[in-house]
N, C-alpha and C. Protein backbone atom coordinates (compact mmCIF):
# COMPACT_ATOMS: atom_id res chain seq x y z
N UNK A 1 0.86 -1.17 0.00
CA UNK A 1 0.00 0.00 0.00
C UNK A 1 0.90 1.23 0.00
N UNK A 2 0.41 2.09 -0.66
CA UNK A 2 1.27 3.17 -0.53
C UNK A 2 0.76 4.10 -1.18
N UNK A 3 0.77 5.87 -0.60
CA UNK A 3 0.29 7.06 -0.42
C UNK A 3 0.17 7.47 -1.50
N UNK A 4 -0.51 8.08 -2.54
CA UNK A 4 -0.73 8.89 -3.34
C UNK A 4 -1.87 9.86 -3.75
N UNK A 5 -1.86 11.20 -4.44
CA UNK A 5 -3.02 11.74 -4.46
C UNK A 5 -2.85 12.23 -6.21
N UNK A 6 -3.50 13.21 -6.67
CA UNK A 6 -3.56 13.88 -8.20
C UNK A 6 -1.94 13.82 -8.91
N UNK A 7 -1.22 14.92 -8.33
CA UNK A 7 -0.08 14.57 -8.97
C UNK A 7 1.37 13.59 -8.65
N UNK A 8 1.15 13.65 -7.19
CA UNK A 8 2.62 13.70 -6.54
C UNK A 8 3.97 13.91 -6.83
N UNK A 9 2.99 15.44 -6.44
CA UNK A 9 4.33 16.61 -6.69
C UNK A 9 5.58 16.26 -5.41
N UNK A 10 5.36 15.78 -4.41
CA UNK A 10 6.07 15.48 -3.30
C UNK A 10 5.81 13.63 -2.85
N UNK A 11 6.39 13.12 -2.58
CA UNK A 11 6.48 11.38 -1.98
C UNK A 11 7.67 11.74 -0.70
N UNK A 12 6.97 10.35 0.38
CA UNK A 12 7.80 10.70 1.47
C UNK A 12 7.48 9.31 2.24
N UNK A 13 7.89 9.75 3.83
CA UNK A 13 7.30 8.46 4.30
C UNK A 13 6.72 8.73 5.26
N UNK A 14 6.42 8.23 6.41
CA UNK A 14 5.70 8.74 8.04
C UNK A 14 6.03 7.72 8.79
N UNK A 15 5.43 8.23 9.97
CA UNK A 15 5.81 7.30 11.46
C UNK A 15 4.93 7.52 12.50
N UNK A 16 4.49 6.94 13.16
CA UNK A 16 3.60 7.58 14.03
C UNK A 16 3.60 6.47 15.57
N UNK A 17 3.40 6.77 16.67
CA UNK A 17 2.73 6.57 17.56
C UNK A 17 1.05 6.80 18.48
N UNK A 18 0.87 5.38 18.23
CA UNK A 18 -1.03 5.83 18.20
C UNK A 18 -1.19 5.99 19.62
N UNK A 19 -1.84 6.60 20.34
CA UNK A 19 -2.43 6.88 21.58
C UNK A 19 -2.92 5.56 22.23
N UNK A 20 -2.60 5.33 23.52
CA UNK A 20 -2.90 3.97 24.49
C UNK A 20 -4.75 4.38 24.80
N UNK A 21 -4.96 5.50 23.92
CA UNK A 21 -6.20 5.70 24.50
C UNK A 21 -7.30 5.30 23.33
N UNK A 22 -6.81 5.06 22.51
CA UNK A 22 -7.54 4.90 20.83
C UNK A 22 -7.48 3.24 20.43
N UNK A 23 -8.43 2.81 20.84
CA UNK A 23 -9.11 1.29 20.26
C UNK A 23 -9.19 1.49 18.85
N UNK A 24 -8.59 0.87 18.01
CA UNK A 24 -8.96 0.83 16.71
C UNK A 24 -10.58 -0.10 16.12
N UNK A 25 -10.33 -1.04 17.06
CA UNK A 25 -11.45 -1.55 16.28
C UNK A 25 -13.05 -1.03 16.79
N UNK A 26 -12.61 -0.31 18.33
CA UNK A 26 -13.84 0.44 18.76
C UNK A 26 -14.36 1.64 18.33
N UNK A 27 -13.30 2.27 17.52
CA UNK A 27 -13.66 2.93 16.62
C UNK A 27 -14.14 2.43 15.16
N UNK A 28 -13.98 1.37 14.92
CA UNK A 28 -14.61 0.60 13.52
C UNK A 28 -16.12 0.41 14.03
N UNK A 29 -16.47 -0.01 15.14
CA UNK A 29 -17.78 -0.53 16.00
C UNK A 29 -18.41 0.78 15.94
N UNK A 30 -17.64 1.78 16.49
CA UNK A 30 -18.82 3.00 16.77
C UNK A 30 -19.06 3.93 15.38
N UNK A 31 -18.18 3.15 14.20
CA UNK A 31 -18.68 3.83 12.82
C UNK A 31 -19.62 2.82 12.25
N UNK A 32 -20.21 1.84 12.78
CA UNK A 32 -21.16 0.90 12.15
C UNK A 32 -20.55 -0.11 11.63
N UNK A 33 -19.43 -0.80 11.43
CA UNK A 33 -18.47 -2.07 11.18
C UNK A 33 -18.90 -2.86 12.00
N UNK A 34 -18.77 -4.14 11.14
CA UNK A 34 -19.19 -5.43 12.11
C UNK A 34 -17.39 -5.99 13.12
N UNK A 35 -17.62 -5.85 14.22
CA UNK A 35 -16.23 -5.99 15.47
C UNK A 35 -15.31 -7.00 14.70
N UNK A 36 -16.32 -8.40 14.80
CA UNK A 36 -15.70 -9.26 14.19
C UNK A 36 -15.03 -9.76 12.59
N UNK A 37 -15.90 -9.10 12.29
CA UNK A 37 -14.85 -9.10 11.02
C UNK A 37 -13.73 -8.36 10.11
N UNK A 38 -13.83 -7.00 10.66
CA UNK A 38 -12.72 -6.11 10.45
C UNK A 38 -11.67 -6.48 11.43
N UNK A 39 -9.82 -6.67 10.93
CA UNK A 39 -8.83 -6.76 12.09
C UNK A 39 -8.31 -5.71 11.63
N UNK A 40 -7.77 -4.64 12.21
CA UNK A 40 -7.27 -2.92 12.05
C UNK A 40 -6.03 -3.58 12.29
N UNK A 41 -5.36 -3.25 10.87
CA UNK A 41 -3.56 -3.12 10.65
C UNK A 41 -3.49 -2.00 10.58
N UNK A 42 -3.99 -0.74 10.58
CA UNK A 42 -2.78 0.15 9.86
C UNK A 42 -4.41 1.61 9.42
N UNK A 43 -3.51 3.18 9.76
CA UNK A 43 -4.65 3.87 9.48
C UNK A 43 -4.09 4.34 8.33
N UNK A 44 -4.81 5.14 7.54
CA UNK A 44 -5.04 5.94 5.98
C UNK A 44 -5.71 7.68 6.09
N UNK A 45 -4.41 8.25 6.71
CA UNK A 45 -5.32 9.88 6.96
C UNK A 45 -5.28 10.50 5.43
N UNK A 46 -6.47 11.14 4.68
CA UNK A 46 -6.78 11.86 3.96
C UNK A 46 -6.98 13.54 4.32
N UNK A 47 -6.06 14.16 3.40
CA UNK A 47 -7.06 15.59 3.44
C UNK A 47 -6.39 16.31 2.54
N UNK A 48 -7.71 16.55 1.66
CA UNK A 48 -7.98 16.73 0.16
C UNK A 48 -8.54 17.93 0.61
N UNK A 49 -7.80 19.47 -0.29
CA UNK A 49 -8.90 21.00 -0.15
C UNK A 49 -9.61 21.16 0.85
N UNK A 50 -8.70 20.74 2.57
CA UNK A 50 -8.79 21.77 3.79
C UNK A 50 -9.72 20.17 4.05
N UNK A 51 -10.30 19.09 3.96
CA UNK A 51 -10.99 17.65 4.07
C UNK A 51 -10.70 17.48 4.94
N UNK A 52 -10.38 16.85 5.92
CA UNK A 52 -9.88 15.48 6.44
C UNK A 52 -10.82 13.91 6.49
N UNK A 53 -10.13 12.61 6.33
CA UNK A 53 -10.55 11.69 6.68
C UNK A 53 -10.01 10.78 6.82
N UNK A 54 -10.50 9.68 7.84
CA UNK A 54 -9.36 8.78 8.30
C UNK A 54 -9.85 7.42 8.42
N UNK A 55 -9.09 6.86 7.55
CA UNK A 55 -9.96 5.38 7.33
C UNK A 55 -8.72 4.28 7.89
N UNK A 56 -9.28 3.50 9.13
CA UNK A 56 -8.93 2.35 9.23
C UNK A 56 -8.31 1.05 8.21
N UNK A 57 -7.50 0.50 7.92
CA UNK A 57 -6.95 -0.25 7.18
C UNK A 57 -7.02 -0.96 8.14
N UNK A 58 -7.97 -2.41 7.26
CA UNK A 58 -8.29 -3.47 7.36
C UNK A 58 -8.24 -4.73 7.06
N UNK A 59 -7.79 -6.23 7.55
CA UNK A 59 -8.30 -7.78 6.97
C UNK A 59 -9.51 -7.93 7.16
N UNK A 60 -10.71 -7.99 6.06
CA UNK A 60 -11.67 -8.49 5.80
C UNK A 60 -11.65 -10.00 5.72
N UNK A 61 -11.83 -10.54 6.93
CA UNK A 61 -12.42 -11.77 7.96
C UNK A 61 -12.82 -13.01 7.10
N UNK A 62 -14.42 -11.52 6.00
CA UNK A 62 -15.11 -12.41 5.37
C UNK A 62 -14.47 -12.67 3.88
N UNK A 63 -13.51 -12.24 3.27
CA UNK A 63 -13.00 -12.50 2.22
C UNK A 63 -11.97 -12.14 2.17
N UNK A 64 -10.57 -12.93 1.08
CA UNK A 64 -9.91 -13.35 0.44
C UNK A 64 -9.28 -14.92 1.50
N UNK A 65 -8.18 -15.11 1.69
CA UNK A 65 -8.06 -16.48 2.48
C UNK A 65 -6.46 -16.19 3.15
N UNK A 66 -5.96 -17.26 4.07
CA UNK A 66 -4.62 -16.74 4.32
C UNK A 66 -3.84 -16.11 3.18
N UNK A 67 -3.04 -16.89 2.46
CA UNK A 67 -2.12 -16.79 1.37
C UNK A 67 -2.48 -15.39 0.57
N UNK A 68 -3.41 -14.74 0.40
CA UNK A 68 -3.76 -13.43 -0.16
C UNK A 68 -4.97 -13.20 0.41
N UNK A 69 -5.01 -12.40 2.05
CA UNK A 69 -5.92 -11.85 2.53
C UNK A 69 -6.72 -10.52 1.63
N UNK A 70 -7.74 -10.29 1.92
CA UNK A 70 -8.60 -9.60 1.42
C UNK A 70 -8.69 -7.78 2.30
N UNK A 71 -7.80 -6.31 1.59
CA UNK A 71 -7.55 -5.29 2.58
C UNK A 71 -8.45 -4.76 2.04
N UNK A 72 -8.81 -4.01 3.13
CA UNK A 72 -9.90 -3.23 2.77
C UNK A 72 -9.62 -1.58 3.83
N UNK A 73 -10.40 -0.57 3.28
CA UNK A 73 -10.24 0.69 4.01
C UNK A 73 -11.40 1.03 4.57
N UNK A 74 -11.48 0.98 5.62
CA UNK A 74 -12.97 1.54 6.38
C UNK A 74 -13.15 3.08 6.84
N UNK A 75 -13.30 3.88 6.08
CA UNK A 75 -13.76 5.29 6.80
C UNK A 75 -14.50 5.06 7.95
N UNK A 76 -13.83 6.31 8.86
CA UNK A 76 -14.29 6.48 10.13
C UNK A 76 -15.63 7.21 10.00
N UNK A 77 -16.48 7.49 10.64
CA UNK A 77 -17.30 8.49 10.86
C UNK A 77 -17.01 9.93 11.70
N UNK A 78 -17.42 11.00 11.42
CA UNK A 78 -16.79 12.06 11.90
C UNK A 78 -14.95 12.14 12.00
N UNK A 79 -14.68 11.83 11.10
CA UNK A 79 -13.23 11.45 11.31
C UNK A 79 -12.62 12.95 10.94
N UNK A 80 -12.73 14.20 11.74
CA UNK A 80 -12.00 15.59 11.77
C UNK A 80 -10.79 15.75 12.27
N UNK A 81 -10.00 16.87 11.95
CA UNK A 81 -8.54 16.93 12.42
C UNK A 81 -8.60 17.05 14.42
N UNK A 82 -9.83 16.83 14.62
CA UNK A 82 -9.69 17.28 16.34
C UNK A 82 -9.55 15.35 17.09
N UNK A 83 -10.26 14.48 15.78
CA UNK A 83 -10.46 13.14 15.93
C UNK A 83 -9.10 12.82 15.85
N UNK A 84 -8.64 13.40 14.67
CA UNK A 84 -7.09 12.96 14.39
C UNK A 84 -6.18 13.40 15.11
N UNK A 85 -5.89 15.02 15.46
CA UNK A 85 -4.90 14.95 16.48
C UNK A 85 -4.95 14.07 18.11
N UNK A 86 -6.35 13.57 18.51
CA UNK A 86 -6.47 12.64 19.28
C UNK A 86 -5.93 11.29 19.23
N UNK A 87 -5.61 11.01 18.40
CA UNK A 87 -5.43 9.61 17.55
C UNK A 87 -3.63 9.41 17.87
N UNK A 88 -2.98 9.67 17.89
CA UNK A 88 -1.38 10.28 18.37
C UNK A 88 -0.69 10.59 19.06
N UNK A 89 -0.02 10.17 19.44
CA UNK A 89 0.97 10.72 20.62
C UNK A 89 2.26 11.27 20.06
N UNK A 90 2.64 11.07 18.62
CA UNK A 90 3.59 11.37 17.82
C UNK A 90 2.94 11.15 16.96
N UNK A 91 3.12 11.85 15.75
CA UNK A 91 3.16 11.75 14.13
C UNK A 91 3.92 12.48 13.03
N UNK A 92 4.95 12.02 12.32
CA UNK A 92 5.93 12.70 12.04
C UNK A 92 6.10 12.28 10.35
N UNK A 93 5.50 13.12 9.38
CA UNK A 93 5.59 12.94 7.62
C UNK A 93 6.15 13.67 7.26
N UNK A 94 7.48 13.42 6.76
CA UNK A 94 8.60 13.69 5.48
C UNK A 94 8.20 13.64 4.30
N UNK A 95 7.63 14.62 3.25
CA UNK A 95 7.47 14.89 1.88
C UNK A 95 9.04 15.26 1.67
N UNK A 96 9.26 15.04 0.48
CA UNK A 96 10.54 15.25 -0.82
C UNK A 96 9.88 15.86 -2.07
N UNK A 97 10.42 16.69 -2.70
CA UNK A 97 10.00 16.72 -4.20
C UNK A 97 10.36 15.60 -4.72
N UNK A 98 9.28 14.92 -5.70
CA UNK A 98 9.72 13.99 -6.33
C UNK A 98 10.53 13.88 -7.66
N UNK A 99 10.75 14.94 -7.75
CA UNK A 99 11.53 15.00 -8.77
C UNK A 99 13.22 15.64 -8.15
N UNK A 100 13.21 15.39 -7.42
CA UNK A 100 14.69 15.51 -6.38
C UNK A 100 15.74 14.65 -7.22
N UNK A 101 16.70 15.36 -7.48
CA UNK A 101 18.14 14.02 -7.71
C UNK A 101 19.11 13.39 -6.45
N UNK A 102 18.41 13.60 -5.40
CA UNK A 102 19.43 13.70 -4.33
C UNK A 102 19.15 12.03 -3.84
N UNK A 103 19.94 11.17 -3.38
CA UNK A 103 20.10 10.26 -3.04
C UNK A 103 19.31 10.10 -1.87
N UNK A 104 18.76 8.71 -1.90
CA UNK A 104 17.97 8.39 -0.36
C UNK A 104 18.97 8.39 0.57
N UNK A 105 20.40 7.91 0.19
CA UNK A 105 21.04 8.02 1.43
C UNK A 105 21.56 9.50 2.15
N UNK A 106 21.39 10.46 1.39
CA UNK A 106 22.06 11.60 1.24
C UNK A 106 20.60 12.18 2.19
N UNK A 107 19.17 12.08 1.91
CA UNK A 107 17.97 12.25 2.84
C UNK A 107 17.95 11.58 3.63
N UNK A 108 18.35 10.38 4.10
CA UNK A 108 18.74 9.72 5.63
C UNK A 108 19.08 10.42 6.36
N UNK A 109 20.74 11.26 6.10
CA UNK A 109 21.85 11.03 6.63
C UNK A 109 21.49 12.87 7.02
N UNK A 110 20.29 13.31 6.92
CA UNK A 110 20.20 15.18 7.09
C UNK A 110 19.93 15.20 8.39
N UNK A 111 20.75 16.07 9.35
CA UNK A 111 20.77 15.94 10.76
C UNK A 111 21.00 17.30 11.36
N UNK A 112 20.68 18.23 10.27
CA UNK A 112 21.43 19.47 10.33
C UNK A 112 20.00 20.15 10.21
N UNK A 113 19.52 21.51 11.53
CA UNK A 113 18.40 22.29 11.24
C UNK A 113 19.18 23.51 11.15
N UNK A 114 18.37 24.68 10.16
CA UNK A 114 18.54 25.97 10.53
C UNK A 114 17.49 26.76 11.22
N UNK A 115 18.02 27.65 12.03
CA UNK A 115 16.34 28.55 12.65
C UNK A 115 16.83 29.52 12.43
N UNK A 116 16.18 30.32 11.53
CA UNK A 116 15.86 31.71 11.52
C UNK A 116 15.41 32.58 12.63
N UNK A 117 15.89 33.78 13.17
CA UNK A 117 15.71 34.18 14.23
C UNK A 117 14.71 35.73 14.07
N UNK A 118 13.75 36.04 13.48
CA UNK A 118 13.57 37.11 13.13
C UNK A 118 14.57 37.55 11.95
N UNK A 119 14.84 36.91 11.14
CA UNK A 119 16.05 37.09 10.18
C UNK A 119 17.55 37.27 10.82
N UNK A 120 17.75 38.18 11.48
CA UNK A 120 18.80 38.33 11.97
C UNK A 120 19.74 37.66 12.58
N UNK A 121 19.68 36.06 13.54
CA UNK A 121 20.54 35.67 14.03
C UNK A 121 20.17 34.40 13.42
N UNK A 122 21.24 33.81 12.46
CA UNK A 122 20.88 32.37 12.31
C UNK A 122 21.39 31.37 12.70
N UNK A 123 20.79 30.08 13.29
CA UNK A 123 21.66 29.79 14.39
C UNK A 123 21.49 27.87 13.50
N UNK A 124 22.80 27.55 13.84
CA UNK A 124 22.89 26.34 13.11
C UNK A 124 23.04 24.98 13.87
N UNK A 125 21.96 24.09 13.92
CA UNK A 125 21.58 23.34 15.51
C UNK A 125 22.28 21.95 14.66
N UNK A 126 23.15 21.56 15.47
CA UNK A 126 23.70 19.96 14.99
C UNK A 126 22.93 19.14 16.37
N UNK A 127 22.32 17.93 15.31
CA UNK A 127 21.48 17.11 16.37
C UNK A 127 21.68 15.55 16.06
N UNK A 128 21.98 14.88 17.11
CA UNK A 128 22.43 13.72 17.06
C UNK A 128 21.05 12.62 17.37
N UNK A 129 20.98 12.91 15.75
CA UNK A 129 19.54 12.01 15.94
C UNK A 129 19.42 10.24 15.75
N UNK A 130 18.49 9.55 16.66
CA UNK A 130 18.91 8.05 16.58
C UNK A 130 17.71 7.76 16.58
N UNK A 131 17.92 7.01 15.41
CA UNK A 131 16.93 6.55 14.36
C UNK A 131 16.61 5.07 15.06
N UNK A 132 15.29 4.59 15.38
CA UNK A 132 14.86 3.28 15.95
C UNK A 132 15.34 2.14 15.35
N UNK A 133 15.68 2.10 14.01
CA UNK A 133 15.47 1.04 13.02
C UNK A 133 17.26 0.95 12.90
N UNK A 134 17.51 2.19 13.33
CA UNK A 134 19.27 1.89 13.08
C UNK A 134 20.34 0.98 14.35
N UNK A 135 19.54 1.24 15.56
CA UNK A 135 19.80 0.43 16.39
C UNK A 135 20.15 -1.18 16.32
């Protein structure tokens, strides 16, 4: 599965940490989904011209079989950015132009911020960042 909208003028990736407070599948239940047959892998946030919506990614129970399960996307109901920033305890998406020549390893390896200070003082922050997956 993987992200796209009209052009993709930008591709990237994300990460997130979901809230100990957010049942996925009790939120499939309280949008009218049957409990048992939706299993929630994985969410799908949309927002299209100021939109939002956020659909549960799903194994449909009742169709396809092990060897090629059957995914499916379940929109939430009321699923607004006040639903969504609830939904998180972290969420963190990296867009690129996609038409970039710059190497994935060369976008790994960026560890370097600038902050602008009111223009005037620019201050150049080296951060020793450690990546989960590099461990």
């Amino acid at each position: 599965m993987k992200a796209n909208v009209k052009y993709n003028s930008y591709i990237g990736t994300s990460a997130a940490d979901i809230s100990d407070s957010i049942n996925l599948k009790q939120l499939l239940s309280e949008s009218g989904y049957e409990r048992n047959r939706f299993e929630p892998i994985g969410i799908d946030l949309v927002i299209e011209f100021g939109n939002s919506s956020v659909f549960v990614v799903c194994i449909d129970k009742l169709n396809g079989n092990a060897s090629e399960p059957s995914v499916v996307k379940c929109l939430l109901k009321n699923s607004d950015s006040l639903h969504i920033n609830k939904m998180f305890t972290g969420l963190n998406i990296t867009l690129i132009n996609s038409h970039t020549s710059l190497s994935d390893n060369a976008l790994q390896n960026c560890n370097r911020i600038f902050v602008e200070d009111n223009g005037l003082n620019k201050q150049n922050i080296e951060l020793d960042l450690e990546i989960e997956s590099d461990k």
